[in-house]
Every structure is written in structure tokens, then in C-alpha cells.
N, C-alpha and C. Protein backbone atom coordinates (compact mmCIF):
# COMPACT_ATOMS: atom_id res chain seq x y z
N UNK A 1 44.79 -81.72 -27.37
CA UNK A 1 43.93 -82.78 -27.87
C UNK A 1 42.94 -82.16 -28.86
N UNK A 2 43.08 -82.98 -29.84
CA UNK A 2 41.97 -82.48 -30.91
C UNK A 2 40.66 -82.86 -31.30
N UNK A 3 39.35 -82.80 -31.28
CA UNK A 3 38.35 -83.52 -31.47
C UNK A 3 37.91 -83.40 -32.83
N UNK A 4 37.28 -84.63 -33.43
CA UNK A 4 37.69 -84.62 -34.77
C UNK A 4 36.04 -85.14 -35.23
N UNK A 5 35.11 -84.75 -35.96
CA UNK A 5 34.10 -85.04 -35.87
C UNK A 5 33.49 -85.56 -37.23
N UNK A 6 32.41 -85.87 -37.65
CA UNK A 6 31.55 -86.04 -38.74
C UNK A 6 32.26 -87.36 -39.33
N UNK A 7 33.02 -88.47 -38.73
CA UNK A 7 34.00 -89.19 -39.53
C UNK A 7 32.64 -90.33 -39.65
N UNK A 8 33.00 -91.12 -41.03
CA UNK A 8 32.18 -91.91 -41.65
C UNK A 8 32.83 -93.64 -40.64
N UNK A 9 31.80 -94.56 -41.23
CA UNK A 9 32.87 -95.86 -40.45
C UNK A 9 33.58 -95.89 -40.56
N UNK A 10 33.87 -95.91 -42.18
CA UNK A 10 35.01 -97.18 -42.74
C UNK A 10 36.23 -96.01 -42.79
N UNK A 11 36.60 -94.83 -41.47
CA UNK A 11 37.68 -94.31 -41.04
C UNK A 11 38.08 -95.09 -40.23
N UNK A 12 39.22 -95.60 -40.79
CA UNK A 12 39.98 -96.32 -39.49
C UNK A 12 41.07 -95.98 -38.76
N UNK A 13 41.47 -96.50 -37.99
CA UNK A 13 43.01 -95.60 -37.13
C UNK A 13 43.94 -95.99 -38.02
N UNK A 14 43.91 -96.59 -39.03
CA UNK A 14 45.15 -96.22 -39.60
C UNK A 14 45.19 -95.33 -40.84
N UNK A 15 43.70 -95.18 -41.52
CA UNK A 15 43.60 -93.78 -42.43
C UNK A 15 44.02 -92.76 -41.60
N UNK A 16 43.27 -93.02 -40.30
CA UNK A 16 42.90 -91.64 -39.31
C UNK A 16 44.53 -91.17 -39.02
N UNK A 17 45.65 -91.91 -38.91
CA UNK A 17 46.47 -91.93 -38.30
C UNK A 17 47.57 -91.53 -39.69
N UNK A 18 47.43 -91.96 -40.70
CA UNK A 18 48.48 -91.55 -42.05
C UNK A 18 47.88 -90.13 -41.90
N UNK A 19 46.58 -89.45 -41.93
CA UNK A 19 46.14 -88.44 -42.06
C UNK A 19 46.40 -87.10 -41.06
N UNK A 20 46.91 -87.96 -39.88
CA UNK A 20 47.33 -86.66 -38.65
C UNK A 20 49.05 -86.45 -38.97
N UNK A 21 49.31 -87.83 -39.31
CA UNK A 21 51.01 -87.75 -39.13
C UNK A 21 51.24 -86.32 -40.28
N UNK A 22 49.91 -86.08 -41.03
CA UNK A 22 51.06 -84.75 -42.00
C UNK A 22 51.29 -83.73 -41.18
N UNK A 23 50.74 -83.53 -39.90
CA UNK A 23 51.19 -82.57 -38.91
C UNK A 23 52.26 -82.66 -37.88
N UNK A 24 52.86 -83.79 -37.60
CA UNK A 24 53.49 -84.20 -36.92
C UNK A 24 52.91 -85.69 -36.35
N UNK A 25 53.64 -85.90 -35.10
CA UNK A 25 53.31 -87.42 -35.06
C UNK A 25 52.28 -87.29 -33.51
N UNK A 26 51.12 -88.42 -33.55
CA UNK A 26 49.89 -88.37 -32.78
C UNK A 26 50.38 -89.28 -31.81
N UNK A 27 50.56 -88.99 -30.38
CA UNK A 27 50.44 -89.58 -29.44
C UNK A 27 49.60 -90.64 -29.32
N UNK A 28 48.07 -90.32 -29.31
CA UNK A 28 46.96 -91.00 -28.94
C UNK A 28 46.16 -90.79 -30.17
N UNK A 29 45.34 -91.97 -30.56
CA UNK A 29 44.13 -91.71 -31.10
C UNK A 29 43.06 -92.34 -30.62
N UNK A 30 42.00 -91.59 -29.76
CA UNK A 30 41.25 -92.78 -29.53
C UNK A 30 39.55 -92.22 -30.29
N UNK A 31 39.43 -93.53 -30.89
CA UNK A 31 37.38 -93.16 -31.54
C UNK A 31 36.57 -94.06 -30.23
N UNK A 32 35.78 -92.81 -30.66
CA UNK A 32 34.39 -92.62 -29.06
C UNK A 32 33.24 -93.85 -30.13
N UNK A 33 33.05 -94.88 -29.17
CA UNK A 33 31.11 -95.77 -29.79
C UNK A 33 30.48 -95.48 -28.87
N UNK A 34 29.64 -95.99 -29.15
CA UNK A 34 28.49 -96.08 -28.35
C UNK A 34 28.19 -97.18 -27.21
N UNK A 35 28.05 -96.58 -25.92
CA UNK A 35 28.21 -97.82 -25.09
C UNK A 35 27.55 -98.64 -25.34
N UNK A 36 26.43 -99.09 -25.44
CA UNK A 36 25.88 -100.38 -25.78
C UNK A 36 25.97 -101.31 -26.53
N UNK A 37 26.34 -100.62 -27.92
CA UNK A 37 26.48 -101.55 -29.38
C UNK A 37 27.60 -101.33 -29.68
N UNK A 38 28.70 -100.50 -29.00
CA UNK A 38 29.96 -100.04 -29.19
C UNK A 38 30.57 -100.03 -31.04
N UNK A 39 29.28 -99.51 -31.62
CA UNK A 39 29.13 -98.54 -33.16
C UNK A 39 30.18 -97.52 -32.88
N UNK A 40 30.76 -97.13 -33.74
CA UNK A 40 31.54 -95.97 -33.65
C UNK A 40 30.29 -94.48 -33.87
N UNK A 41 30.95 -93.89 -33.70
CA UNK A 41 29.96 -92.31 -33.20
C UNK A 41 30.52 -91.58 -34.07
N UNK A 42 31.41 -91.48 -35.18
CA UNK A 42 31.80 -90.77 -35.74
C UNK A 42 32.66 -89.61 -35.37
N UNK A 43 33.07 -89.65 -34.26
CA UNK A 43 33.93 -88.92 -33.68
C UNK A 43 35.43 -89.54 -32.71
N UNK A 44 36.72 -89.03 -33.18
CA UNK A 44 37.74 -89.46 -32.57
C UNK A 44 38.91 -88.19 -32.07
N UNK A 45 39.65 -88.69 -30.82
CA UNK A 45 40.03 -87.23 -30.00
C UNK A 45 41.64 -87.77 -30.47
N UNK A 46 42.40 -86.91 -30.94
CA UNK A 46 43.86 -86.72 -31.38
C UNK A 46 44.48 -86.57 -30.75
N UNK A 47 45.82 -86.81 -29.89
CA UNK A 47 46.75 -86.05 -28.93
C UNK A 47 47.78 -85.78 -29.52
N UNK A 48 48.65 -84.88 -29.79
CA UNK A 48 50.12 -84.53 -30.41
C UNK A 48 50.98 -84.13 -29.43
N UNK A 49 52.14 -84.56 -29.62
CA UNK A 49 53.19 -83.84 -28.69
C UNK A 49 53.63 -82.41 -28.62
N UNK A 50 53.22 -81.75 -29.20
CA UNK A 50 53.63 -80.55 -29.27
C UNK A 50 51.91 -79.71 -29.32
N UNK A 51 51.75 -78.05 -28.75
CA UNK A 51 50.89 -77.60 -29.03
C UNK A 51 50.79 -77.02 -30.70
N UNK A 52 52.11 -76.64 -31.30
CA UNK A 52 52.13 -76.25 -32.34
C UNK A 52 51.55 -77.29 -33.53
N UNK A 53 52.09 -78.57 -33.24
CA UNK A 53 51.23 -79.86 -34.14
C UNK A 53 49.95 -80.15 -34.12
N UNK A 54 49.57 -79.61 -32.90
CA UNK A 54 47.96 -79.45 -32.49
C UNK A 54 47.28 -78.54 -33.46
N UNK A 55 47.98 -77.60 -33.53
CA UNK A 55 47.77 -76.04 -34.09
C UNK A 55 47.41 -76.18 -35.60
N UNK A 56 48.72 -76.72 -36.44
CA UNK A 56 48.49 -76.97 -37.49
C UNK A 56 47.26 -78.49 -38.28
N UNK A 57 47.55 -78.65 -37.35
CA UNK A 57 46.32 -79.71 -37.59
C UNK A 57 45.17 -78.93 -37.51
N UNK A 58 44.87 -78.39 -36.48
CA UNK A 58 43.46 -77.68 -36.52
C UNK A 58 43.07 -77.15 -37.61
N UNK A 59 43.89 -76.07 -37.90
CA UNK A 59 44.13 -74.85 -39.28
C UNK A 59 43.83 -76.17 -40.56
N UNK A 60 44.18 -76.71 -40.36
CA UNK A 60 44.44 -77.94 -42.07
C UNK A 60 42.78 -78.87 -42.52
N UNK A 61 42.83 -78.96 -40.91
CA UNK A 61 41.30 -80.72 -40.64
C UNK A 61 40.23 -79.39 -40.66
N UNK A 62 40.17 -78.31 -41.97
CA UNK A 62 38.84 -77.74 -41.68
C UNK A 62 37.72 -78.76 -41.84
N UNK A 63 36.46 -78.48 -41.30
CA UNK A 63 35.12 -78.73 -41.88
C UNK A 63 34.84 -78.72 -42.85
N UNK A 64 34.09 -79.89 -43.58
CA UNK A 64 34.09 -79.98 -45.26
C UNK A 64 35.39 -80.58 -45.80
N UNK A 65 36.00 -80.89 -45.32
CA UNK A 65 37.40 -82.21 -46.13
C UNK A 65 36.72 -83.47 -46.06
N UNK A 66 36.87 -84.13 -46.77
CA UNK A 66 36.96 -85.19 -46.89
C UNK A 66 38.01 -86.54 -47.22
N UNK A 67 38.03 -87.41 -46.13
CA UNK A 67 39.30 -88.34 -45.90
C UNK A 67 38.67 -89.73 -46.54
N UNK A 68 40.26 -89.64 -47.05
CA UNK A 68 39.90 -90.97 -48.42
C UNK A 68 39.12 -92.56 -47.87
N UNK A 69 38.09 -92.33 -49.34
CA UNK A 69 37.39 -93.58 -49.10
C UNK A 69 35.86 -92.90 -48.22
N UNK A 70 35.56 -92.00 -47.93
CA UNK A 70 34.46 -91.43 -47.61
C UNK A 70 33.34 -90.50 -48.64
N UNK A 71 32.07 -90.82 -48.41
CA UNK A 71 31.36 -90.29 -49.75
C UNK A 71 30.85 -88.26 -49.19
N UNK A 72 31.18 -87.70 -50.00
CA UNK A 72 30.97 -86.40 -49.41
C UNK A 72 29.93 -86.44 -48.80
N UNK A 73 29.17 -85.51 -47.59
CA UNK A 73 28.08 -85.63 -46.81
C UNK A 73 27.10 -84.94 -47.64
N UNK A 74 25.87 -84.99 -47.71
CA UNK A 74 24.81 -84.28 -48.75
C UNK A 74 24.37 -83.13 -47.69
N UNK A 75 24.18 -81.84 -48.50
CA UNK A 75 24.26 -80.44 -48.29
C UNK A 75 22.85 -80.17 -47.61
N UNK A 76 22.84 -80.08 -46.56
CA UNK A 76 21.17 -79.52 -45.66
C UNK A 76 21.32 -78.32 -45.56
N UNK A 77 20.78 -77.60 -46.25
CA UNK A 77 20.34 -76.06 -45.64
C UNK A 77 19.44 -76.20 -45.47
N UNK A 78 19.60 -75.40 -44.12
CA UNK A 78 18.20 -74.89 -43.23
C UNK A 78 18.31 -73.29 -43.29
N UNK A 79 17.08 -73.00 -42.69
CA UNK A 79 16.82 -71.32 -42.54
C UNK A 79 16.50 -71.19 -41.47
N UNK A 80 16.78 -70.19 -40.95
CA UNK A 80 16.16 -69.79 -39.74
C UNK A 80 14.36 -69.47 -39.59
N UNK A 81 13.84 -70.00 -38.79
CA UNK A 81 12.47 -70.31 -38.38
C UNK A 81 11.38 -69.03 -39.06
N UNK A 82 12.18 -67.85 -38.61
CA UNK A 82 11.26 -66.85 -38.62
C UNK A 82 11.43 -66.71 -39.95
N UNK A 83 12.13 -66.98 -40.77
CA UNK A 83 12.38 -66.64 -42.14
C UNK A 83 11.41 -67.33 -43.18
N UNK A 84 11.20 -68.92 -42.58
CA UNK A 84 10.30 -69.57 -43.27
C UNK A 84 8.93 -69.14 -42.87
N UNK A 85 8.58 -68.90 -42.10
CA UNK A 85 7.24 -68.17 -41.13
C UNK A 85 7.05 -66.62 -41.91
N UNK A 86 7.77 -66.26 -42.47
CA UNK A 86 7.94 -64.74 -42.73
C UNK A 86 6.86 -65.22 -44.48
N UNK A 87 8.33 -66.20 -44.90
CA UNK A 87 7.66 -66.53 -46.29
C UNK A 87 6.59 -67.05 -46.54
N UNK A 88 5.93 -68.37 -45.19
CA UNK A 88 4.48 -68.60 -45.45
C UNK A 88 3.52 -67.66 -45.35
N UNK A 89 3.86 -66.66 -44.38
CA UNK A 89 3.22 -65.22 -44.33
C UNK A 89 2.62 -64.81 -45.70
N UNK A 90 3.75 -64.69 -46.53
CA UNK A 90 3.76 -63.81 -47.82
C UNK A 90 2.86 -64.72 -48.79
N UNK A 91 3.17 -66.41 -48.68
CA UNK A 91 2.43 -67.16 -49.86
C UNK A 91 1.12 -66.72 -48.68
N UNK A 92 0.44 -67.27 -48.33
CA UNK A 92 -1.19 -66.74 -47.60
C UNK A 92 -1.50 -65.79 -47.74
N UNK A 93 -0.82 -64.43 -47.50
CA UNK A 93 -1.52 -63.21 -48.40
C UNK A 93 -1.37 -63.25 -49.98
N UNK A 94 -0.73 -64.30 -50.17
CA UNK A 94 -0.75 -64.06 -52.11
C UNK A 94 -2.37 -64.76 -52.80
N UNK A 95 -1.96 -65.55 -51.62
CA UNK A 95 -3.22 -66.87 -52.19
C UNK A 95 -4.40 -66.14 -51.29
N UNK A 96 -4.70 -65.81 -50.57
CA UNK A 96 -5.47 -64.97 -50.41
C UNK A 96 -6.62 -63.92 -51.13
N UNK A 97 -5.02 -62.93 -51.57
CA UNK A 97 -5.45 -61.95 -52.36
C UNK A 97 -5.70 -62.20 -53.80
N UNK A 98 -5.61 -64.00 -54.49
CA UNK A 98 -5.94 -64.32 -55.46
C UNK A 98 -7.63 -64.82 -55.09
N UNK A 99 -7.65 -65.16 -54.05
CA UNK A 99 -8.69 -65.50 -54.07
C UNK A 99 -9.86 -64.62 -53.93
N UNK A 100 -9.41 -63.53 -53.16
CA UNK A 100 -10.32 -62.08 -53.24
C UNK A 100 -10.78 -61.53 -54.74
N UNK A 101 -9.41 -61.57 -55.40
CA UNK A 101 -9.36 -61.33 -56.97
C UNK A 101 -10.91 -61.75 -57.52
N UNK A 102 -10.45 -63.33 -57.40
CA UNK A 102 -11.33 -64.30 -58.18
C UNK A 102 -12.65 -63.81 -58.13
N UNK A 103 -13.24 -63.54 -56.67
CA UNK A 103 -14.67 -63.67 -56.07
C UNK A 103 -15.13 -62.39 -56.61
N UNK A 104 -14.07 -61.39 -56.64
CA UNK A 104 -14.71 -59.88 -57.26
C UNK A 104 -14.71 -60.05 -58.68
N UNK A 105 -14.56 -60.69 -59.23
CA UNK A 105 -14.57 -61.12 -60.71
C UNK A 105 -15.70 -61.71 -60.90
N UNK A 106 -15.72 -62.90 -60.40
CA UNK A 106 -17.15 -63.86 -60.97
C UNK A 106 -17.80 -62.86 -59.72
N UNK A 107 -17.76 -61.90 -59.01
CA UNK A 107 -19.54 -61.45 -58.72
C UNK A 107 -19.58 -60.22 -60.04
N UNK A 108 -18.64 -59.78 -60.14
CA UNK A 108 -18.67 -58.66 -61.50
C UNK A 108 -19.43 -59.03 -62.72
N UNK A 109 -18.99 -60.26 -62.91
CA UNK A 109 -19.55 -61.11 -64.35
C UNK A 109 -20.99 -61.76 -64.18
N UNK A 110 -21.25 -61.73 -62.50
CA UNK A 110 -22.71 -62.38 -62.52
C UNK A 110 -23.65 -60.41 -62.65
N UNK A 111 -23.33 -59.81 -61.96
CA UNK A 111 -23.67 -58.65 -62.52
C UNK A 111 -23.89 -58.33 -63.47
N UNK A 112 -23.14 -58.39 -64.53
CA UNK A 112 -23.21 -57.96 -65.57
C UNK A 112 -24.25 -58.89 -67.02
N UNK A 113 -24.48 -60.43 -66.34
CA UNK A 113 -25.08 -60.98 -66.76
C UNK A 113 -26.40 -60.92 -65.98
N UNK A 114 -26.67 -60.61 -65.35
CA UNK A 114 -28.03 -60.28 -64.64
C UNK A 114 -28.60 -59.19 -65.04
N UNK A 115 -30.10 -59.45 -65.38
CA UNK A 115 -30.85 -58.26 -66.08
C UNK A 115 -31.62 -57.58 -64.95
N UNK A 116 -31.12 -56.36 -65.79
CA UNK A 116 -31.85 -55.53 -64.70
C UNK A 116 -33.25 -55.06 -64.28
């Protein structure tokens, strides 16, 4: 059994179903909703008669295909936590050390305009 994930609505069992047969032919297809509003969930479980049809299906239905009539999904990168924490690190000592800059400057220039 294959679990098949990220699928948009308007996948239906019979896209879903032209789309497995290139591996052989699907026993079962069933798509998981939601109990209450019984919405589809975007996810549906495959059965094939053979493990090898299983097989090649897996290898084929990578992550990132897209099945006709679906709009590609928009690209989220994330970073890992400490990485962004690392980089606010770095902007606060920048802005910081501009601001240290600044203050030794205008007291330099009030110095220098102050009579002695």
C-alpha cells in the first residue's frame, strides 16, 4: 500500500487512478477527509497487486511532481532556528557597533568644537 500525499482537490480517483495504472493496475484507491466536513485531506492510500508495482510506483510518484490540472505548490524555505538566531546575533552586533561608531564621532566633533 502506498500513501500518497500533498494532493490538491480537484485530484480525483479517476486522474488519481489513469496516473497509478502507469505502474500496473491499483487494487484499491481510497482518499482520507476529514471526519466532520468529510473535505478531502489531501492524502490517498494505493493498493497494487504485486509488491514490484508498489515498487515502481514509489521510485516514479517522487515528491515535487505534479498531477495534471494542479497548480505547483509555492516554495517555503525555512532554516533551522539556530541559524536565524545566529544571524540576528550578527545584525545586533552590526547595529550596535554602528551605533558605538556614531557616538565616538559626534563626541569627537563636540571636542573639537569646544574651546578650550
Amino acid at each position: 500500500m502506498l500513501r500518497i500525499a500533498n494532493l490538491t482537490r480537484n485530484v480525483t480517483n479517476e486522474v488519481l487512478t489513469d496516473i497509478c495504472e502507469c505502474f500496473g493496475e491499483p487494487q484499491k484507491i481510497e482518499f482520507v477527509n476529514y471526519p466532520g466536513t468529510q473535505k478531502f485531506k489531501g492524502v490517498a492510500y494505493v493498493t497494487y497487486a504485486s509488491n514490484e508495482e508498489a515498487r515502481q510506483a514509489l521510485a516514479c510518484l517522487a515528491p515535487g511532481k505534479v498531477f495534471p490540472g494542479d497548480e505547483p505548490p509555492p516554495v517555503k524555505a525555512s532554516r533551522s532556528p539556530s541559524v536565524v538566531k545566529e544571524e540576528k546575533k550578527g545584525e545586533e552586533s552590526e547595529s550596535s557597533q554602528e551605533r558605538k561608531e556614531s557616538r565616538k564621532g559626534r563626541e569627537e566633533k563636540k571636542a573639537r568644537e569646544e574651546p578650550e
